[in-house]
N, C-alpha and C. Protein backbone atom coordinates (compact mmCIF):
# COMPACT_ATOMS: atom_id res chain seq x y z
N UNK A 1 -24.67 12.74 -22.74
CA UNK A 1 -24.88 11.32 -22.93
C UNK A 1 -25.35 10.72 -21.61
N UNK A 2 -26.51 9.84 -21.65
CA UNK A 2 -27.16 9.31 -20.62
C UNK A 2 -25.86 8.07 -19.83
N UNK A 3 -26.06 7.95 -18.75
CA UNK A 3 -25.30 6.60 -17.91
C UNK A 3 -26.71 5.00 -18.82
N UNK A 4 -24.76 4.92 -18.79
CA UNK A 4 -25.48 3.02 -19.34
C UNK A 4 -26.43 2.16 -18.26
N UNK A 5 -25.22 2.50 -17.30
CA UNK A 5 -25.71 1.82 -15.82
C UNK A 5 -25.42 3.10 -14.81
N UNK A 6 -26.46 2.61 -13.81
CA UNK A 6 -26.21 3.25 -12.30
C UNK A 6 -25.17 2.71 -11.70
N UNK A 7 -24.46 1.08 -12.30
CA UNK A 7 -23.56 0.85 -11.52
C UNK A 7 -22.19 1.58 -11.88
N UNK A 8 -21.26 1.62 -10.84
CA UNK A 8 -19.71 2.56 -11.52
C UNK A 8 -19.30 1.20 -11.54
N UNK A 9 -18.44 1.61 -13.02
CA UNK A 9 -16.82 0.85 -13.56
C UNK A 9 -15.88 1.89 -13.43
N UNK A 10 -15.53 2.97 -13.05
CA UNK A 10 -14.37 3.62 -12.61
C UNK A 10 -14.64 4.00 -11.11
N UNK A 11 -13.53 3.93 -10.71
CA UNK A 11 -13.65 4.39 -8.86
C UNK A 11 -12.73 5.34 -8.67
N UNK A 12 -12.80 6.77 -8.62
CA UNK A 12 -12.35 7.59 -8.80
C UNK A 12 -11.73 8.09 -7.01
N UNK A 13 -10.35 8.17 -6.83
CA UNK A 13 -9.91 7.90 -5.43
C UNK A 13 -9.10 9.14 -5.09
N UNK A 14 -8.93 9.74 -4.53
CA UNK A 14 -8.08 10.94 -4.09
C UNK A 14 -8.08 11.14 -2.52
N UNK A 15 -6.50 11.71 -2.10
CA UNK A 15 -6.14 11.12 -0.56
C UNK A 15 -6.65 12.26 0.27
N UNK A 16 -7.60 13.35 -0.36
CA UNK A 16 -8.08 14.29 0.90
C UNK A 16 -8.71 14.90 -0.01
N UNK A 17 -10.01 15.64 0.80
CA UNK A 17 -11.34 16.31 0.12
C UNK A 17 -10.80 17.43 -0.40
N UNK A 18 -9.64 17.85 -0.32
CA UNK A 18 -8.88 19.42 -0.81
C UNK A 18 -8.81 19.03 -2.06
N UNK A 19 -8.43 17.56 -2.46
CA UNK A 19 -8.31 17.48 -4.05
C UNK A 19 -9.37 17.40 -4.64
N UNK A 20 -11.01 17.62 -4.21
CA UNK A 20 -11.64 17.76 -5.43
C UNK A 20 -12.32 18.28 -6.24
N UNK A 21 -11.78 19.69 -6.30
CA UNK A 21 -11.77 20.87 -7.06
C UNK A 21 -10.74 20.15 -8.24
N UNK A 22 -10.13 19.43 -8.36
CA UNK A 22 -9.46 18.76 -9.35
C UNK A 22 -9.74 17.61 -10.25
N UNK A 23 -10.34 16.45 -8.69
CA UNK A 23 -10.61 15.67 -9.46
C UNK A 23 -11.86 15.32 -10.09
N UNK A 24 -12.62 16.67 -9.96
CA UNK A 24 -14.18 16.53 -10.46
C UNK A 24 -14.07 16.67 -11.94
N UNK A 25 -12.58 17.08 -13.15
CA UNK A 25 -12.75 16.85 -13.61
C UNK A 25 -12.42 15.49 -14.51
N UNK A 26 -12.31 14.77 -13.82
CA UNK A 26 -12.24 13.51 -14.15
C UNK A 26 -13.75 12.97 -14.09
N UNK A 27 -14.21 13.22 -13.28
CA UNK A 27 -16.15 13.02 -13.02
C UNK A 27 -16.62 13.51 -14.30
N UNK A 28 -16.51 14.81 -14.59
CA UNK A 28 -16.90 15.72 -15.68
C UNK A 28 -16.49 14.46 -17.05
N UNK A 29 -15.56 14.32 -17.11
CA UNK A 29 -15.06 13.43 -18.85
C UNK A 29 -16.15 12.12 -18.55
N UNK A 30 -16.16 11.47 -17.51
CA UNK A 30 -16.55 10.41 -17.44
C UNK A 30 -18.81 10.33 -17.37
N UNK A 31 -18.49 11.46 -16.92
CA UNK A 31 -20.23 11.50 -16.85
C UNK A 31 -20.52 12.16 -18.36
N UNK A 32 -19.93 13.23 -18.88
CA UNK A 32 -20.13 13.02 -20.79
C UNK A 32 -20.43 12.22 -21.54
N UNK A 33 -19.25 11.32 -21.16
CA UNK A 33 -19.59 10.09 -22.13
C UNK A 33 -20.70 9.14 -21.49
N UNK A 34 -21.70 9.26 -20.10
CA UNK A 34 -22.14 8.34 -19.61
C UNK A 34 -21.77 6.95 -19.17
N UNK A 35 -20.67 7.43 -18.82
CA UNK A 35 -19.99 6.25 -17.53
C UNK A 35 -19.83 6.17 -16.22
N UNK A 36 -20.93 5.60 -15.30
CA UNK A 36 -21.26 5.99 -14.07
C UNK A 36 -19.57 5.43 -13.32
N UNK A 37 -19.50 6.23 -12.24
CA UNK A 37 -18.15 5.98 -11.63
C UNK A 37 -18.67 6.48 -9.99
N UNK A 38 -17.93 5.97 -9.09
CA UNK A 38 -17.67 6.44 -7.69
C UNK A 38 -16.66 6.90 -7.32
N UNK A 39 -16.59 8.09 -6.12
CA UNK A 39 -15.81 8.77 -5.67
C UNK A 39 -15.49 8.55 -4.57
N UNK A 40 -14.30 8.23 -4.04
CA UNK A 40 -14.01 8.03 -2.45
C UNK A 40 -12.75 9.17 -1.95
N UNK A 41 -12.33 9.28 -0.94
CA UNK A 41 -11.61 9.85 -0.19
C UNK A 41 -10.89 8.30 0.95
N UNK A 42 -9.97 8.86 0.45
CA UNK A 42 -9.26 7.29 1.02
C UNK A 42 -7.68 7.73 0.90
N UNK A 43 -6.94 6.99 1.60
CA UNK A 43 -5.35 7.41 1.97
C UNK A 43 -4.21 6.61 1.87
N UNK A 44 -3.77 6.35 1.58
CA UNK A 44 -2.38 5.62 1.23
C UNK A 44 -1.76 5.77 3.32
N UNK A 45 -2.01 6.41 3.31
CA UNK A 45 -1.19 6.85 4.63
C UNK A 45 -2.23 6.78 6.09
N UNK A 46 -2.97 7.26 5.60
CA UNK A 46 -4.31 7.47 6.98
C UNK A 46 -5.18 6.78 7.22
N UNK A 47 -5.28 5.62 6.21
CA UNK A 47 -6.54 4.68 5.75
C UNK A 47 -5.98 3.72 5.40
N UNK A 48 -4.40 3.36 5.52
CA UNK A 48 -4.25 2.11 4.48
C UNK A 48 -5.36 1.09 4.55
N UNK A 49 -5.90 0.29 5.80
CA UNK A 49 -6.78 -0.94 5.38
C UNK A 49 -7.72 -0.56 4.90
N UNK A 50 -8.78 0.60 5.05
CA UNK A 50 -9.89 0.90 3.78
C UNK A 50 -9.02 0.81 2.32
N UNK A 51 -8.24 1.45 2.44
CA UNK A 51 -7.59 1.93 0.90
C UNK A 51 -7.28 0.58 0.47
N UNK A 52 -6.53 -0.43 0.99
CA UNK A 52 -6.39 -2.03 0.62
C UNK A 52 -7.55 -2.81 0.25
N UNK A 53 -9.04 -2.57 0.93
CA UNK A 53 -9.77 -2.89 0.91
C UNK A 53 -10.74 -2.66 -0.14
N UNK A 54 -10.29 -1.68 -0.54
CA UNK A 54 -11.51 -0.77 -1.65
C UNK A 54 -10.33 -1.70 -3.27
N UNK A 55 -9.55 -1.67 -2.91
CA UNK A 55 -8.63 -1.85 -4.01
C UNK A 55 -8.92 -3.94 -3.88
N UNK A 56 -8.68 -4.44 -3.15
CA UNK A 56 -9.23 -5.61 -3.34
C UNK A 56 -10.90 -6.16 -4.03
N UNK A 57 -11.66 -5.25 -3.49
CA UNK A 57 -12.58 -5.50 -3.93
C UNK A 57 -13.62 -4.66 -4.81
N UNK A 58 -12.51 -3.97 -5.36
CA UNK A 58 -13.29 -2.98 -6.71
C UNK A 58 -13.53 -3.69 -7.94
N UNK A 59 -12.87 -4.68 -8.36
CA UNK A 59 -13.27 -5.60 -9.41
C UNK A 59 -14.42 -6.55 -9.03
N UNK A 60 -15.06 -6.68 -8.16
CA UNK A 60 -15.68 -7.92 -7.78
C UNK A 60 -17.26 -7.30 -8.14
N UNK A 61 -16.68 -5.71 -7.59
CA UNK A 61 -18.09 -5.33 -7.19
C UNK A 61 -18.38 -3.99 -8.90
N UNK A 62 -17.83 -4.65 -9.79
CA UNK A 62 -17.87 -4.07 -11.71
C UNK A 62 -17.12 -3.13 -11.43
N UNK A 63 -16.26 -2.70 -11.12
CA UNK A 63 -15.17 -1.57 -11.22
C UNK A 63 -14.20 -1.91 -12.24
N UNK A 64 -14.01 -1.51 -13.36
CA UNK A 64 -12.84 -1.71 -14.50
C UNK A 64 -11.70 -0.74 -14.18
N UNK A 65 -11.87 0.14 -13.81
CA UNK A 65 -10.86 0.96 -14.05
C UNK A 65 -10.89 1.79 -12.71
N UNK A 66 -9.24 2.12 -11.90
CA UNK A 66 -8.88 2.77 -11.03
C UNK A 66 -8.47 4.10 -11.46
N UNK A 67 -8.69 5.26 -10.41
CA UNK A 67 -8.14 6.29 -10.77
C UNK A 67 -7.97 7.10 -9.78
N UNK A 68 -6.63 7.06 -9.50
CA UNK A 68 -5.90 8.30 -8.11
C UNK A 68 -5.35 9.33 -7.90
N UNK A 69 -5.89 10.37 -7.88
CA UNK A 69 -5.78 11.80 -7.44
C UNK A 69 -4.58 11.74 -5.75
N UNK A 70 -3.32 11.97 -5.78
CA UNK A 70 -2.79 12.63 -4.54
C UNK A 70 -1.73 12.98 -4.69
N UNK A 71 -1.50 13.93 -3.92
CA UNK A 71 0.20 15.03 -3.51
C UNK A 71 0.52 14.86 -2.59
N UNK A 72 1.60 15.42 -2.28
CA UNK A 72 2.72 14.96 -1.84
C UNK A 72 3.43 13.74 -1.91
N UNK A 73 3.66 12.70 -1.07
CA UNK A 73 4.20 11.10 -1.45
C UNK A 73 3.41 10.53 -2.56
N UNK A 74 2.11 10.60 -2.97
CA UNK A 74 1.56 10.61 -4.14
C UNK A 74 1.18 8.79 -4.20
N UNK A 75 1.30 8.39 -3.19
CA UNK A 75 1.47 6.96 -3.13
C UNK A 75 -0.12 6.08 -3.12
N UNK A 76 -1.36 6.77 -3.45
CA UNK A 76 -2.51 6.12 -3.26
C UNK A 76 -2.67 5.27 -4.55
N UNK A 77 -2.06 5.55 -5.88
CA UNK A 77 -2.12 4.90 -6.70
C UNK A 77 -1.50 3.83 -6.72
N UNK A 78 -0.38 3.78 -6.42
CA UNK A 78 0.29 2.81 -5.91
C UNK A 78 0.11 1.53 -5.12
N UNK A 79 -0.70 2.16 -4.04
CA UNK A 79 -1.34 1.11 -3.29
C UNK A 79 -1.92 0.35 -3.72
N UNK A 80 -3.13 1.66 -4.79
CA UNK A 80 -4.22 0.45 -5.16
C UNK A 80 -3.72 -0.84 -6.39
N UNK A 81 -2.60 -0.07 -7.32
CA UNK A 81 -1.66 -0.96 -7.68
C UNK A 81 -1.53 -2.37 -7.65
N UNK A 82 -1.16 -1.96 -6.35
CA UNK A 82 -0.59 -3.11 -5.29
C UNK A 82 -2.10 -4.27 -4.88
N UNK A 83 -2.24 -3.78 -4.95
CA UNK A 83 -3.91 -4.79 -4.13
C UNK A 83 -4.95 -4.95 -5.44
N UNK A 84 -4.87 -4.62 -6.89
CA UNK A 84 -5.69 -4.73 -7.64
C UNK A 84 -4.52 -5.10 -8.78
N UNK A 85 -5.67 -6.21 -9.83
CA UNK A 85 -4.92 -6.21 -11.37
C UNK A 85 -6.04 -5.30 -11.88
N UNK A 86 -6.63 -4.44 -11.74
CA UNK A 86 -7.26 -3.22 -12.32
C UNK A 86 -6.47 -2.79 -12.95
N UNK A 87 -6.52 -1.62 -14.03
CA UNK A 87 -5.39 -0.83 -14.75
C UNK A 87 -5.87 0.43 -13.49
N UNK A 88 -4.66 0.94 -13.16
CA UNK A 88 -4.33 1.86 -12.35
C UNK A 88 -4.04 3.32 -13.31
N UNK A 89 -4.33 4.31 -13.08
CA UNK A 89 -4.38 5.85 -13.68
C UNK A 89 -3.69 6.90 -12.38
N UNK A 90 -2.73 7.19 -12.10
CA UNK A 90 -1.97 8.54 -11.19
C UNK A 90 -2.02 9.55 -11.74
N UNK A 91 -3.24 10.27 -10.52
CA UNK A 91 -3.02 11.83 -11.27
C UNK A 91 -2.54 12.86 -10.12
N UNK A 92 -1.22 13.36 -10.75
CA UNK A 92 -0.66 13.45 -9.74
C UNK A 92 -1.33 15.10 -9.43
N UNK A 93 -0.88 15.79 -8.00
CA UNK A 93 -1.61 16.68 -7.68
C UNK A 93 -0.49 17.81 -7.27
N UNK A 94 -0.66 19.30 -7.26
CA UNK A 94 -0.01 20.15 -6.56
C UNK A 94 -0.31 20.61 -5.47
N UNK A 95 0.26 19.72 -4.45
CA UNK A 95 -0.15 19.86 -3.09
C UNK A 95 1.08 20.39 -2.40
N UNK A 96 2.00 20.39 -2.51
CA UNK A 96 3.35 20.93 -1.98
C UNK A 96 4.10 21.79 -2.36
N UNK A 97 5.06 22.09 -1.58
CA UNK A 97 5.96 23.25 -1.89
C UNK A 97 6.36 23.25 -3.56
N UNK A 98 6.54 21.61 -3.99
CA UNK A 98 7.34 21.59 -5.06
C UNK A 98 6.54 21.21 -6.06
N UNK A 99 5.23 21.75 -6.16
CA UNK A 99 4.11 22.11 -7.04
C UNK A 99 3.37 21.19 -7.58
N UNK A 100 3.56 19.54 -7.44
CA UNK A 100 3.15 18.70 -7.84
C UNK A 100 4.40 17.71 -8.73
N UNK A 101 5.69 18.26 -8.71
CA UNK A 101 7.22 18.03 -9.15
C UNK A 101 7.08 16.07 -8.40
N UNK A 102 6.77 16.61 -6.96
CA UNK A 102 7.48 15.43 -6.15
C UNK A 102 6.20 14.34 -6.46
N UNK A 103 4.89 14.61 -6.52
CA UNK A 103 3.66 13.81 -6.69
C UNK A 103 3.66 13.15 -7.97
N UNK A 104 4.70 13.63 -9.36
CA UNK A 104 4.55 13.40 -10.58
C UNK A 104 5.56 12.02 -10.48
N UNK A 105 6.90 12.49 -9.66
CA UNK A 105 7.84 11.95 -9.35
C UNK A 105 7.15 9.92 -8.69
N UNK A 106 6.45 10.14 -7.73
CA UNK A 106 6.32 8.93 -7.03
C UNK A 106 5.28 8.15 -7.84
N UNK A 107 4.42 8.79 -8.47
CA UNK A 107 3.02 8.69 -9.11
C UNK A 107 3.88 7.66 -10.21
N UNK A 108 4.91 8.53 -11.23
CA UNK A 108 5.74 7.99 -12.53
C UNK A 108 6.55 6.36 -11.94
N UNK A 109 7.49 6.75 -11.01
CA UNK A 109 8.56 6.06 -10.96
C UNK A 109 7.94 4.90 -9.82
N UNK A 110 6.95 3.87 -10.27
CA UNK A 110 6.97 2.75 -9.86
C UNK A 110 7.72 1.46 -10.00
N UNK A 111 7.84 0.34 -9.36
CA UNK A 111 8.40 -0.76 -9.28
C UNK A 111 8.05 -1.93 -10.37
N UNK A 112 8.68 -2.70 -11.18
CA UNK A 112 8.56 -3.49 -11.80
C UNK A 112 7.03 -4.25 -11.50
N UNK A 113 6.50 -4.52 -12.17
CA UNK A 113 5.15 -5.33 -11.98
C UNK A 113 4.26 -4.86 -10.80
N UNK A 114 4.15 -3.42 -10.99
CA UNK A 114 3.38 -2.95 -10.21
C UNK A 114 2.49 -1.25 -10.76
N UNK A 115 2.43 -1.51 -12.01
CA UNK A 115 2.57 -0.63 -12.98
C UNK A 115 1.16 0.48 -12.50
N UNK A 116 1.27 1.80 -12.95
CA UNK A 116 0.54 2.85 -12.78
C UNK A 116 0.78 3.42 -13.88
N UNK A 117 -0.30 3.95 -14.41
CA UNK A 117 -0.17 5.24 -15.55
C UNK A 117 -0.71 6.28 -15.23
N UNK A 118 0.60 7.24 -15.59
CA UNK A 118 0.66 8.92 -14.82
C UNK A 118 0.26 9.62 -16.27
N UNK A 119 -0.72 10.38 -15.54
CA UNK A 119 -0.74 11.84 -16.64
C UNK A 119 -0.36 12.78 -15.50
N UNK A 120 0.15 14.09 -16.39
CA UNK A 120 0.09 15.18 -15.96
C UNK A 120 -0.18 15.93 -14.52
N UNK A 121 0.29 16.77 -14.26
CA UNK A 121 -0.01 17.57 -13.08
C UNK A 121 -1.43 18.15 -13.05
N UNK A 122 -1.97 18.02 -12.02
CA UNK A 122 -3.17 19.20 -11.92
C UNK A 122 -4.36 18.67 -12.80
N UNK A 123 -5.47 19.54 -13.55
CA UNK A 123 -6.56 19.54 -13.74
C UNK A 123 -6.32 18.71 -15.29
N UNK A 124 -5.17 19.30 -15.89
CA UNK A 124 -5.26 18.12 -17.44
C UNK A 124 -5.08 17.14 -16.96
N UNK A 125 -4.12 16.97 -15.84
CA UNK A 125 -3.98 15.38 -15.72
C UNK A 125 -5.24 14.54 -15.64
N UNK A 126 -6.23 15.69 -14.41
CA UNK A 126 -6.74 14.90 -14.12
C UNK A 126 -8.26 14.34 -15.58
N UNK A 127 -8.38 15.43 -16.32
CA UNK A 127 -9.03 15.48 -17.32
C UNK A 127 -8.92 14.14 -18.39
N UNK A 128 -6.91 14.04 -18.86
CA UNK A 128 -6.90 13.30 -19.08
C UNK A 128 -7.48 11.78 -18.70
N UNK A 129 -7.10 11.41 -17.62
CA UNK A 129 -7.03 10.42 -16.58
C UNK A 129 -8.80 10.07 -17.03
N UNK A 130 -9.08 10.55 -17.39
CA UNK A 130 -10.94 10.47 -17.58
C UNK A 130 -10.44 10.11 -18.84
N UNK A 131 -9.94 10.59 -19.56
CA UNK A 131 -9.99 10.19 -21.26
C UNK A 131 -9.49 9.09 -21.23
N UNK A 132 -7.98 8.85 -20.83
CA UNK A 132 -7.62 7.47 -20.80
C UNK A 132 -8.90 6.36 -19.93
N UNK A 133 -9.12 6.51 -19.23
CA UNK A 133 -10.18 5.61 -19.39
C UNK A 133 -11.20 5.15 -19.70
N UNK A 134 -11.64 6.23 -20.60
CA UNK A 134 -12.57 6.01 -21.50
C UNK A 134 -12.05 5.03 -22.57
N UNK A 135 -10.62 5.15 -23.07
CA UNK A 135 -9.92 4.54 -24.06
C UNK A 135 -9.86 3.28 -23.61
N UNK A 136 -9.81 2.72 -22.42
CA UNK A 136 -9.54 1.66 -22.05
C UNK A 136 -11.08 0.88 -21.83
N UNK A 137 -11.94 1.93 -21.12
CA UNK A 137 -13.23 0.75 -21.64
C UNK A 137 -13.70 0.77 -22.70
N UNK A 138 -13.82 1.62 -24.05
CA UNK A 138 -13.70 1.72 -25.18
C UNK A 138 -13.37 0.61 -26.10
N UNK A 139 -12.10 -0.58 -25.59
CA UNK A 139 -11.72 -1.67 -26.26
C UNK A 139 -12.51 -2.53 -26.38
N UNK A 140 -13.46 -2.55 -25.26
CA UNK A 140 -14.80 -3.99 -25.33
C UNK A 140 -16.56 -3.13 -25.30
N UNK A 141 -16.53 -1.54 -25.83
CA UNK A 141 -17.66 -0.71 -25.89
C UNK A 141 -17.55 0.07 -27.13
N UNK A 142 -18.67 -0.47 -28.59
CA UNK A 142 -18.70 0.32 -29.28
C UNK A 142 -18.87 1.82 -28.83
N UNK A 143 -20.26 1.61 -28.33
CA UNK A 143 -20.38 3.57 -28.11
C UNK A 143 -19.24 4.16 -27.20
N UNK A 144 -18.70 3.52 -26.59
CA UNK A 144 -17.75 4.81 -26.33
C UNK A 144 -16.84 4.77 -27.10
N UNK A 145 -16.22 4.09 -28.10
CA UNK A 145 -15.24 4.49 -28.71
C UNK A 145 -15.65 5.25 -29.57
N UNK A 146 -17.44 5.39 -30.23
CA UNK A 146 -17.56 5.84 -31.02
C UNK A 146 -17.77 7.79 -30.16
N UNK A 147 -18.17 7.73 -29.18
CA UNK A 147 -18.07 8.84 -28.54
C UNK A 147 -16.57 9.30 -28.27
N UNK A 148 -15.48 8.52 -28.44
CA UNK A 148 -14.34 8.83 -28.32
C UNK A 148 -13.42 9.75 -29.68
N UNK A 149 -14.24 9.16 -30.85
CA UNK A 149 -14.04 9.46 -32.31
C UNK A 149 -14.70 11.10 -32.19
N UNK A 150 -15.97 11.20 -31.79
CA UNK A 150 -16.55 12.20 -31.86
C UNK A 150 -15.55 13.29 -31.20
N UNK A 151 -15.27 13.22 -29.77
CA UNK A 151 -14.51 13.73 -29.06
C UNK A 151 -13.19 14.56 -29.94
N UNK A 152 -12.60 13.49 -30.30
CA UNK A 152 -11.62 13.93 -31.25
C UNK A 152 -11.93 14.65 -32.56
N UNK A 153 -12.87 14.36 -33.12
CA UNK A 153 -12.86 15.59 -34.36
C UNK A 153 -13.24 16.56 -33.57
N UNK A 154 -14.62 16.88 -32.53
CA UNK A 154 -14.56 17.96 -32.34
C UNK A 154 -12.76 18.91 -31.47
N UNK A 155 -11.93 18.46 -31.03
CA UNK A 155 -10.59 18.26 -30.86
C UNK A 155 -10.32 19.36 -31.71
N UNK A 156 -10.37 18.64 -33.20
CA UNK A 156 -9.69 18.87 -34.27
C UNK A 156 -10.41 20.16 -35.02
N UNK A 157 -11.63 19.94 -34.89
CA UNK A 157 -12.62 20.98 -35.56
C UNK A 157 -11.92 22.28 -34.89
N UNK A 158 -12.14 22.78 -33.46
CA UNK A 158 -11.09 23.77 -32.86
C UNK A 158 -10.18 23.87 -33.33
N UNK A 159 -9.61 23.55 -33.42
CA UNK A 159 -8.33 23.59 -34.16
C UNK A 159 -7.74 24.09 -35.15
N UNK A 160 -8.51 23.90 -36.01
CA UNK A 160 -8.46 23.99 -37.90
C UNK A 160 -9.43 25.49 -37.83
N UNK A 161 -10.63 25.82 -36.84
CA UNK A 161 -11.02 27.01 -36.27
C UNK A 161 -10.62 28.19 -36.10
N UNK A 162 -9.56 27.76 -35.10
CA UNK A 162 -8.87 28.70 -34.65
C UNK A 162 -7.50 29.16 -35.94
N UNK A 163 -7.14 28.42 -36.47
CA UNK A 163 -6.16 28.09 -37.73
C UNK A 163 -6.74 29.75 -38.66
N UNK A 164 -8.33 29.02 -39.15
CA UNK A 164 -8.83 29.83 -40.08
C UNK A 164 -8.83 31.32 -39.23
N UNK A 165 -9.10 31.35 -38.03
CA UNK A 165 -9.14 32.74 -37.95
C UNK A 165 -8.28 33.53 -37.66
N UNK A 166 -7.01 33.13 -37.58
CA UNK A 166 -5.07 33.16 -37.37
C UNK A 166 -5.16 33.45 -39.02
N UNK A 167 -5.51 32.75 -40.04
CA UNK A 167 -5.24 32.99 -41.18
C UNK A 167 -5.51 34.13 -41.88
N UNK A 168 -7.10 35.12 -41.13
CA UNK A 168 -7.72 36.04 -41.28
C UNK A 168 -7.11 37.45 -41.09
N UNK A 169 -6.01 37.14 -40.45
CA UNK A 169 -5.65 38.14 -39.19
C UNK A 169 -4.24 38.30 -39.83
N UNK A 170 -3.61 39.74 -40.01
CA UNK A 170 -2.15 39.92 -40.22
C UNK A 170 -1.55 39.94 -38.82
N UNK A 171 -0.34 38.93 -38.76
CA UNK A 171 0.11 38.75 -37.25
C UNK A 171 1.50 38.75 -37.63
């Protein structure tokens, strides 16, 4: 599917270039459906005033939707959280000893009115994290919801696929 626009409505953020063997597939869901997005490298920790900055002014400049890739303290989503009424997406990462446990941990357990939505560890998360926001610009975009429908039967078509050929088979 072609890009609507050259401009990005998702800003796709992760706190070091090690994560993006991960978070490219969030690029991958989002360039399918033809939804141009940008990628930064930015830090909760090493960058806070870029990272404040990008998060202040990602709505101004057509950004709908945030999305943060990081491990360990896991806290970039958060930030941007904090500095944007964007809907925020944490995908948390396995960057540490404790496999992405502690990144799921900080990513999940935010503060009252400061809300983030966590998927998963690792590459579904980050996969997801592309789907959910497809779902979310989807609410004010026929074609992508209708590319979202598609998505899902083919989903389902696998499925019922794999079914029939389990059914074929004495197991």
């Amino acid at each position: 599917m072609k890009s609507r626009s050259d401009k990005p409505i998702v800003g796709i953020l992760m706190g070091s270039d090690s994560d993006l063997p991960v978070m490219e597939e969030t690029a991958k869901v989002l360039a399918e459906a033809g939804v141009a997005h940008e990628s930064r490298v930015l830090s909760a920790h090493r960058a806070p005033e870029e990272t404040a900055r990008y998060a202040k002014e990602a709505a101004g400049r057509g950004i709908k939707v945030l999305i943060a890739g990081a491990g360990g303290a896991a806290h970039l989503a958060g930030v941007l959280a904090a500095h944007s009424t964007l809907p925020v997406i944490g995908v948390p990462l396995d960057a540490t000893f404790f496999q992405g446990v502690d990144s799921y941990l900080s990513t999940l357990q935010m503060p009252p009115g400061v809300p983030v939505a966590c998927v998963s560890i690792g590459k579904w998360g980050a996969r997801n994290a592309g789907i959910l926001a497809l779902q979310i610009l989807a609410l004010s975009d026929r074609k992508l919801a209708s590319h979202l429908k598609k998505f899902k039967s083919k989903l389902r078509q696998g499925v019922l696929e794999k079914d029939r050929q389990l059914q074929g088979r004495k197991v």
